[in-house]
Protein backbone atom coordinates (compact mmCIF):
# COMPACT_ATOMS: atom_id res chain seq x y z
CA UNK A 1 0.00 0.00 0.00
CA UNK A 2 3.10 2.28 -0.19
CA UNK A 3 1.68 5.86 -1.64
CA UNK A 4 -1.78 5.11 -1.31
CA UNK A 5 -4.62 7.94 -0.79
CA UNK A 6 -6.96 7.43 1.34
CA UNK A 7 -8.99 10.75 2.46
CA UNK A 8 -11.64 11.55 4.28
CA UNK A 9 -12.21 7.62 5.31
CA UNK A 10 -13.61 6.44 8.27
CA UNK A 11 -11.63 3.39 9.84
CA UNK A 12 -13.21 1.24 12.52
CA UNK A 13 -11.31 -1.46 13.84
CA UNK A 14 -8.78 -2.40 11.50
CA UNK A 15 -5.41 -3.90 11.93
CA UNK A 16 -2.24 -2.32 9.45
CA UNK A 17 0.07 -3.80 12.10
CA UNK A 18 3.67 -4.45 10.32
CA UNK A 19 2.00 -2.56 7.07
CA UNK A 20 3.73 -0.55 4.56
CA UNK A 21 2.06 2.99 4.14
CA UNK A 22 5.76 5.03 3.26
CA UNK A 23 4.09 8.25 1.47
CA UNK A 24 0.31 7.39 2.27
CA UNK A 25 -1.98 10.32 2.05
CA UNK A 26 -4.39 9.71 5.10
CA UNK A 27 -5.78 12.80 5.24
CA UNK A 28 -8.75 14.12 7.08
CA UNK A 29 -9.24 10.26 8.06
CA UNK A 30 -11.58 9.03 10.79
CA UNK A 31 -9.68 6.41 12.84
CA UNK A 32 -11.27 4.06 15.65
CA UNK A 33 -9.52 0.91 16.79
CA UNK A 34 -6.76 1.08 14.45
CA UNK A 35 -3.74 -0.87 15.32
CA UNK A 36 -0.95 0.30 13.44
CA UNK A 37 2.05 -1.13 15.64
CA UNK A 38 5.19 -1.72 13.18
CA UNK A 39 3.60 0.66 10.67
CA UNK A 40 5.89 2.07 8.26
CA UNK A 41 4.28 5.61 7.47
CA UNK A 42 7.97 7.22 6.81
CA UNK A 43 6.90 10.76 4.76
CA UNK A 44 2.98 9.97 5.31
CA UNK A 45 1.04 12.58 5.42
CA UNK A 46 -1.73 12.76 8.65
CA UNK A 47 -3.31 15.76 8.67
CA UNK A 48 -6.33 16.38 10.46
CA UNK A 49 -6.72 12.71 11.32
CA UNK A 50 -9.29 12.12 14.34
CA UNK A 51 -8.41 9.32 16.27
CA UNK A 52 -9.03 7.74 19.80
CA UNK A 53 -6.59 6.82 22.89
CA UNK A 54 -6.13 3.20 21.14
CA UNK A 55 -4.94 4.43 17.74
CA UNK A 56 -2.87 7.10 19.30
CA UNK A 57 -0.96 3.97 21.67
CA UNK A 58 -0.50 2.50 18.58
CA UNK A 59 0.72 5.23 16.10
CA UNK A 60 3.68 5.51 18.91
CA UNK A 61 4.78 2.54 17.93
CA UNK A 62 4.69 3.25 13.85
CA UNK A 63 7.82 4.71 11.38
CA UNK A 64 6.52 8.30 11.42
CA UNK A 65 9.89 9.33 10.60
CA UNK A 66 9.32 12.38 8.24
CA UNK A 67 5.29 12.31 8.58
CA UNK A 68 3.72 15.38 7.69
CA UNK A 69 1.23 16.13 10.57
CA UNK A 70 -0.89 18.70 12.35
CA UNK A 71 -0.11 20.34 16.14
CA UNK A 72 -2.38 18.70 17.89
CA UNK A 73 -1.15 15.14 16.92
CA UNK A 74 2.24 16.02 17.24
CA UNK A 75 1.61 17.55 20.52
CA UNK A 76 -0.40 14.34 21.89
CA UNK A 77 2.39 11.99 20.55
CA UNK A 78 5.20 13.56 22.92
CA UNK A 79 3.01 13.28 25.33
């Protein structure tokens, strides 16, 4: 799935885990449930994702090395 686009979606309870999504557009995406543990989203870009505690636990553990992304995920990311 490396460079896929997929806006405005609405995710509930799906499982990426060890996925390749290097330079996925995932923009304005609704995320519930989503386990994305071992994701690589190196240069993806998240912007104005909603998402719940569980997909945030699990986006700590992706590649978001060079992900484009808004404040407020940044800002919950560190914490």
């Amino acid at each position: 799935m490396h460079g896929v686009q997929i806006k405005k979606a609405k995710m509930d309870t799906v499982f990426l885990t060890n996925s390749n999504l290097a330079g996925a557009v995932l923009n304005d995406v609704t995320m519930h449930m989503v386990e994305m543990t071992n994701v690589d989203l190196s240069g993806a870009s998240l912007r104005n994702i909603e998402y719940d505690e569980f997909t945030l636990r699990s986006l700590e553990k992706a590649n978001l090395d060079g992900a484009s992304m808004d404040d407020r995920l940044k800002s919950d990311l560190s914490g």
